[in-house]
C-alpha atoms as a PDB file:
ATOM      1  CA  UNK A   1      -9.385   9.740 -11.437  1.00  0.00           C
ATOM      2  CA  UNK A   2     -11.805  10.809  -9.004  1.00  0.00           C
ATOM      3  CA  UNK A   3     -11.819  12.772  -5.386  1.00  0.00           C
ATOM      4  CA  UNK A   4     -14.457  13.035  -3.454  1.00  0.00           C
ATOM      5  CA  UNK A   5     -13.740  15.697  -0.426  1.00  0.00           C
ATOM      6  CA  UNK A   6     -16.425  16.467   1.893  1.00  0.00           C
ATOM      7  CA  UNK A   7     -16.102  18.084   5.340  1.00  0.00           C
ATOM      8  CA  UNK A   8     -14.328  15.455   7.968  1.00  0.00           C
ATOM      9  CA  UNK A   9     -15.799  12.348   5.475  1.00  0.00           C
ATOM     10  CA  UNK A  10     -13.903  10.930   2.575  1.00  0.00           C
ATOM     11  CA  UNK A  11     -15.400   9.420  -0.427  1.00  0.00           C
ATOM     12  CA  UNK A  12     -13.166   7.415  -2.809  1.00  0.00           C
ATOM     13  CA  UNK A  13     -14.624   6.794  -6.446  1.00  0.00           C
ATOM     14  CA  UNK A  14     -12.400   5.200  -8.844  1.00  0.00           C
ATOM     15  CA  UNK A  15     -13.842   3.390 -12.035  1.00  0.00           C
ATOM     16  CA  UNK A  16     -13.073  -0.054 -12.285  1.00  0.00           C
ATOM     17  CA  UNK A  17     -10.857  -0.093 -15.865  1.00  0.00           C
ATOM     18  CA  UNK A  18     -10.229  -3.067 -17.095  1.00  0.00           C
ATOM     19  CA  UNK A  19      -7.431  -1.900 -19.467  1.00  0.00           C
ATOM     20  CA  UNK A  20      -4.883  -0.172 -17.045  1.00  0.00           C
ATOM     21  CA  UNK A  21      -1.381  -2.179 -16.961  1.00  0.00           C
ATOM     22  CA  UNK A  22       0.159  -3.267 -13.529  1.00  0.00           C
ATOM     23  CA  UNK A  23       3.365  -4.572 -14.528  1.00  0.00           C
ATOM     24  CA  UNK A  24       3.483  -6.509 -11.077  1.00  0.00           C
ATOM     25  CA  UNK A  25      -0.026  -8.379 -11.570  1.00  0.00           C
ATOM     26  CA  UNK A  26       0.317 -11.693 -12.522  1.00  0.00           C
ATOM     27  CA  UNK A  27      -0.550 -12.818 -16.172  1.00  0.00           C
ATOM     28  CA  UNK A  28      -1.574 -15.893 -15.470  1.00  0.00           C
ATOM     29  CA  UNK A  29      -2.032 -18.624 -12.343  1.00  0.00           C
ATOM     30  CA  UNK A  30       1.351 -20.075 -10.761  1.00  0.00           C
ATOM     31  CA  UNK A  31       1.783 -23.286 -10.492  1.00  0.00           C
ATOM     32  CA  UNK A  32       0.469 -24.539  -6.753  1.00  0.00           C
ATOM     33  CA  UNK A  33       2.390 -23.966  -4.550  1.00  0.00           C
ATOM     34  CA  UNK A  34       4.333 -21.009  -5.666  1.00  0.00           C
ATOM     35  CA  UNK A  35       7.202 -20.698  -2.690  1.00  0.00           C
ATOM     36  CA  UNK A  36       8.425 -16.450  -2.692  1.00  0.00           C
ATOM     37  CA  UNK A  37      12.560 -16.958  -2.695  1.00  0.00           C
ATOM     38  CA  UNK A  38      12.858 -13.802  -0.906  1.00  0.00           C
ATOM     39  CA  UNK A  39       9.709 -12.951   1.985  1.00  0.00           C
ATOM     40  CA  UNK A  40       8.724 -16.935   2.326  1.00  0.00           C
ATOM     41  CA  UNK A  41       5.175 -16.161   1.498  1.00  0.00           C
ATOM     42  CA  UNK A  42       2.849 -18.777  -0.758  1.00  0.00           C
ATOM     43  CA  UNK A  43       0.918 -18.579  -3.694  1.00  0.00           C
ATOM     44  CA  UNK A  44      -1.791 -21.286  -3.253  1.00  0.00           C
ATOM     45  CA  UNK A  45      -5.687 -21.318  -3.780  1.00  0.00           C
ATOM     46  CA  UNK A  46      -5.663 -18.195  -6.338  1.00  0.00           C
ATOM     47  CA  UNK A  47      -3.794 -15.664  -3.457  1.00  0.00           C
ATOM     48  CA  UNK A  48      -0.416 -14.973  -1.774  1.00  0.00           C
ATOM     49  CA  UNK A  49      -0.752 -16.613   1.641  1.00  0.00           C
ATOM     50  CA  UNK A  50       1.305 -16.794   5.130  1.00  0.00           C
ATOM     51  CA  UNK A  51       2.135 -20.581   5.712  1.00  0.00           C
ATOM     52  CA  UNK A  52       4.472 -23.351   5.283  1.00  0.00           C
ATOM     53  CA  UNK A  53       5.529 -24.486   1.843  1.00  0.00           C
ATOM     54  CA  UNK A  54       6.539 -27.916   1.091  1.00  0.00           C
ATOM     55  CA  UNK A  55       9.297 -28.391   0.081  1.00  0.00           C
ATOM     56  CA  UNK A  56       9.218 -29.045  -3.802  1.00  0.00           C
ATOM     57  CA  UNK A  57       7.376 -25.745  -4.117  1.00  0.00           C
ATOM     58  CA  UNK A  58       7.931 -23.649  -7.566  1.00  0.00           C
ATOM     59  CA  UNK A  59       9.746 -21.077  -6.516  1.00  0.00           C
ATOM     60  CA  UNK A  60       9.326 -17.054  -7.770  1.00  0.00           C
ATOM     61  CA  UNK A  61       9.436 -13.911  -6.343  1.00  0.00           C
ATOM     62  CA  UNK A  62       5.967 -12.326  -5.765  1.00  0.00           C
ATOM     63  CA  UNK A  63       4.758  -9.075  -6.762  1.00  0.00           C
ATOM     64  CA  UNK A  64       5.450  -6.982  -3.657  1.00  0.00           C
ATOM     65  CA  UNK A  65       9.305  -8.348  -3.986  1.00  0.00           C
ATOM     66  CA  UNK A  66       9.288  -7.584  -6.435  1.00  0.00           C
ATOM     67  CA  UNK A  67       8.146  -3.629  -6.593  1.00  0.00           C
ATOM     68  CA  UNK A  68      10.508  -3.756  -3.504  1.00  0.00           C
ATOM     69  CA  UNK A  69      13.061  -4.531  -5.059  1.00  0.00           C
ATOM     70  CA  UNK A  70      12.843  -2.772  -8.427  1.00  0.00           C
ATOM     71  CA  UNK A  71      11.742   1.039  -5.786  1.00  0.00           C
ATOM     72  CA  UNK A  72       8.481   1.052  -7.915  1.00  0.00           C
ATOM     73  CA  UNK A  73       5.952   1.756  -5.387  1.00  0.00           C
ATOM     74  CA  UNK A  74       2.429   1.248  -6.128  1.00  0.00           C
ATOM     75  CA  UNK A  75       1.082   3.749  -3.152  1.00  0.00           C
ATOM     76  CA  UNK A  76       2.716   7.219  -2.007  1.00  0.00           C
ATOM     77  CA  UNK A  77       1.438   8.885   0.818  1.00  0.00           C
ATOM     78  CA  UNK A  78       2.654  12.073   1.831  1.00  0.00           C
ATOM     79  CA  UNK A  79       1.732  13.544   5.300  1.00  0.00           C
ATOM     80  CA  UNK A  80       2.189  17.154   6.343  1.00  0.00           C
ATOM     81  CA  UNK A  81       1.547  20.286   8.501  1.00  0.00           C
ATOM     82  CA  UNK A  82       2.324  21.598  12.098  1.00  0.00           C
ATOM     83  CA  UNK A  83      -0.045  18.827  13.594  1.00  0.00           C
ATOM     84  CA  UNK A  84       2.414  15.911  12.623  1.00  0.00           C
ATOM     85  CA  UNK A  85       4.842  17.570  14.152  1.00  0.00           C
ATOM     86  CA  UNK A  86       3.147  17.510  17.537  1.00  0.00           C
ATOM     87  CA  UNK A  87       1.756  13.982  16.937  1.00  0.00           C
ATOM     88  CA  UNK A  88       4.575  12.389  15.033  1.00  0.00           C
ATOM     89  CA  UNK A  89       4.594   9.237  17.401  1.00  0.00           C
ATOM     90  CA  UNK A  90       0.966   8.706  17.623  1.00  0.00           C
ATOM     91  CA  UNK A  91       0.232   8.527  14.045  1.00  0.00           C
ATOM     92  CA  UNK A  92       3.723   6.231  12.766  1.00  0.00           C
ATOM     93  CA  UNK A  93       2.475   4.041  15.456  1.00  0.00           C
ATOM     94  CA  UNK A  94      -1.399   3.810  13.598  1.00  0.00           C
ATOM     95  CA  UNK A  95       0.626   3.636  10.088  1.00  0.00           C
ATOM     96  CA  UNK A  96       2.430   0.414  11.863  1.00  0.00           C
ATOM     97  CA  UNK A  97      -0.285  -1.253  13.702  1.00  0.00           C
ATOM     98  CA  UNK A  98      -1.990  -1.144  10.489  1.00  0.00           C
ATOM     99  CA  UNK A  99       0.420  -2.339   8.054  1.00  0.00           C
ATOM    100  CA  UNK A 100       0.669  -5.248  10.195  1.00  0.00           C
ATOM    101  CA  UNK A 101      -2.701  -5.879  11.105  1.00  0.00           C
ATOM    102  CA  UNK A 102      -3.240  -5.677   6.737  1.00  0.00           C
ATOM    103  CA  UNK A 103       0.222  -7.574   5.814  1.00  0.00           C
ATOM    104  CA  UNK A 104      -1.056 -10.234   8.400  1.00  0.00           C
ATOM    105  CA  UNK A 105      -4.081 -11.476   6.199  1.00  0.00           C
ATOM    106  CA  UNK A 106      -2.331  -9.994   2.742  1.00  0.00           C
ATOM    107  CA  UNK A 107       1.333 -10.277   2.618  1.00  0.00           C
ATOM    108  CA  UNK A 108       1.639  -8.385  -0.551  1.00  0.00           C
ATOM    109  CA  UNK A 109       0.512  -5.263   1.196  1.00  0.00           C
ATOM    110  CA  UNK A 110       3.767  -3.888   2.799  1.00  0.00           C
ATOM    111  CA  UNK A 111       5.356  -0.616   3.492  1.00  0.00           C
ATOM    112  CA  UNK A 112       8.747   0.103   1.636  1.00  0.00           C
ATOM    113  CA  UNK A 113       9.794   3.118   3.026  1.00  0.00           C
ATOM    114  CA  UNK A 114       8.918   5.950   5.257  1.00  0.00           C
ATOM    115  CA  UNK A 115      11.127   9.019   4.721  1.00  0.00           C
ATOM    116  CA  UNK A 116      11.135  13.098   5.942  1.00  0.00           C
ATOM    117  CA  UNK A 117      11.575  15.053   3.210  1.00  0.00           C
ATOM    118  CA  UNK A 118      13.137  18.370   3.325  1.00  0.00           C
ATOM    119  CA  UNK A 119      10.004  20.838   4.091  1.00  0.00           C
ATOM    120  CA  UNK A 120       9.353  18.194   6.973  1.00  0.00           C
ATOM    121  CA  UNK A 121       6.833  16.344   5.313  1.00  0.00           C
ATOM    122  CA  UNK A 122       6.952  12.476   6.032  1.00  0.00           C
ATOM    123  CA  UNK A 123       6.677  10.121   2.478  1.00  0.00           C
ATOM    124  CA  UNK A 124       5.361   6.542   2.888  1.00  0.00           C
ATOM    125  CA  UNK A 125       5.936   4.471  -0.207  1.00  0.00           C
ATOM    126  CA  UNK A 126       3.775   1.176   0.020  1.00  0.00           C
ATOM    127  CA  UNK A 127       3.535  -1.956  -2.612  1.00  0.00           C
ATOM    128  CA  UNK A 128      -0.188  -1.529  -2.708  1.00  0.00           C
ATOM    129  CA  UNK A 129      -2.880   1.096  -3.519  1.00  0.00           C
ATOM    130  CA  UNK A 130      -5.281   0.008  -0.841  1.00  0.00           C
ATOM    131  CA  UNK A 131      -2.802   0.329   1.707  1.00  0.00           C
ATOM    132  CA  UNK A 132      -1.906   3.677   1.007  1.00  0.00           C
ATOM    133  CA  UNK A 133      -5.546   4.582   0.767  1.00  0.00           C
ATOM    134  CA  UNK A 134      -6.002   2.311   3.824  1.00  0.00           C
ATOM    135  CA  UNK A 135      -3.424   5.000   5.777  1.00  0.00           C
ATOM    136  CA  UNK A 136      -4.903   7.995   4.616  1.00  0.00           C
ATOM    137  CA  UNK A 137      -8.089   7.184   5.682  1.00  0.00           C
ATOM    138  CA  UNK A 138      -7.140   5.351   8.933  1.00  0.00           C
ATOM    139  CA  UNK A 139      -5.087   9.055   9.635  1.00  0.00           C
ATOM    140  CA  UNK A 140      -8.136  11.001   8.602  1.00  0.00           C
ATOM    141  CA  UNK A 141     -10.706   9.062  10.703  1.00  0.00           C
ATOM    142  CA  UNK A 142      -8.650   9.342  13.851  1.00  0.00           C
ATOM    143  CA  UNK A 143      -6.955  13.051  13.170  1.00  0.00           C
ATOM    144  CA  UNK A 144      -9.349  14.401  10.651  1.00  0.00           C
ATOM    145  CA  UNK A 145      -7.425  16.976   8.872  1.00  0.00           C
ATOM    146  CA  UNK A 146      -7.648  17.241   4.881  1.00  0.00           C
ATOM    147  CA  UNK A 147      -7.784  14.280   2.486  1.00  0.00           C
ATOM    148  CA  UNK A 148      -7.041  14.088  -0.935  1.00  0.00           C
ATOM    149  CA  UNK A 149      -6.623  10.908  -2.857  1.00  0.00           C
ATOM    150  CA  UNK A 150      -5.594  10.591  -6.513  1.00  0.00           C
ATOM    151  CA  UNK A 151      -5.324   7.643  -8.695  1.00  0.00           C
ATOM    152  CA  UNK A 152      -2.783   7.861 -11.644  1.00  0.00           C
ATOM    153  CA  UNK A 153      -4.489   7.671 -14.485  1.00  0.00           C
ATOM    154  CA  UNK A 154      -3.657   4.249 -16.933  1.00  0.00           C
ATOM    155  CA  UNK A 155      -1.109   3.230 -14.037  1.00  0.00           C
ATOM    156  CA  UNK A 156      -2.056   0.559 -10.792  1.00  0.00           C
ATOM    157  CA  UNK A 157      -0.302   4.090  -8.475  1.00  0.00           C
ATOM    158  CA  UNK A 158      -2.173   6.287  -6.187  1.00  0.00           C
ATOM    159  CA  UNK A 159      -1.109   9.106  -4.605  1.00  0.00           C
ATOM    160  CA  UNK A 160      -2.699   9.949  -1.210  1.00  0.00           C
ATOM    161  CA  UNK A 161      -2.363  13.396   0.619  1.00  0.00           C
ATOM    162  CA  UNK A 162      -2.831  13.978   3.974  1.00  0.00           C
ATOM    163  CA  UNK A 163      -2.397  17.355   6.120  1.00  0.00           C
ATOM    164  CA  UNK A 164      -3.637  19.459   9.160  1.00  0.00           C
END
């Protein structure tokens, strides 16, 4: 794990390791075209794609589905401090433009939830680690505020932490 803080700027490190299990990665290529039973997107050329399936497509469900469905989130973001609370709007709106602007081009990069806890801080769970890296930083460029990002050790999780 690695966190790199400095000032305003962010610096995220993290050491390639070939060895760490993701449950949710595929083992092996899918037969083309792969058809997702339950968000309609398509595994063809190597990636999970937005577009039209034929219709004798394998079917399975992909990897985001499936972390969806099983609550095992692969990114958890946690935002607090008295500045969300006066700019709560403003910055779901940025989490929203840019899970859509990200989930357009990579469909397994979704949001699953976004919940206030109990002290008021807001929890986003995501199906990816660079989108809830992506969040932080988007947040942190626009609001500055502090940063800290930490990858779970031997696990495809991150935890990002964002306050001001």
């Amino acid at each position: 794990m690695s966190i790199h803080q400095s000032g305003h700027q962010n610096h995220f490190e993290r050491p390639l390791l070939e060895h760490e299990a993701d449950a949710y990665k595929l083992k092996g290529k899918l037969p083309e075209p792969t058809l997702c039973k339950q968000c309609g997107a398509v595994y063809h050329q190597g990636r999970w794609q937005w577009m039209t399936a034929p219709i004798n497509a394998h079917q399975e469900v992909c990897p985001a589905c499936s972390r969806i469905h099983d609550k095992y989130p692969a990114g958890f973001v946690v935002l607090e401090g008295p500045f969300l609370d006066t700019h709560h709007d403003e910055i779901m709106s940025l989490i929203h433009h840019l899970e859509q602007h990200e989930r357009a081009e990579h469909p397994l990069k979704r949001i699953m939830a976004i919940e206030k806890q109990e002290d008021g801080a807001i929890l986003v769970t995501t199906t990816d680690t660079h989108l809830a890296c992506g969040i932080g930083e988007a947040i942190s460029h626009a609001y500055k505020g502090n940063l800290k990002v930490e990858h779970v050790s031997g696990e495809n999780m991150v935890r990002v932490y964002w306050s001001r």
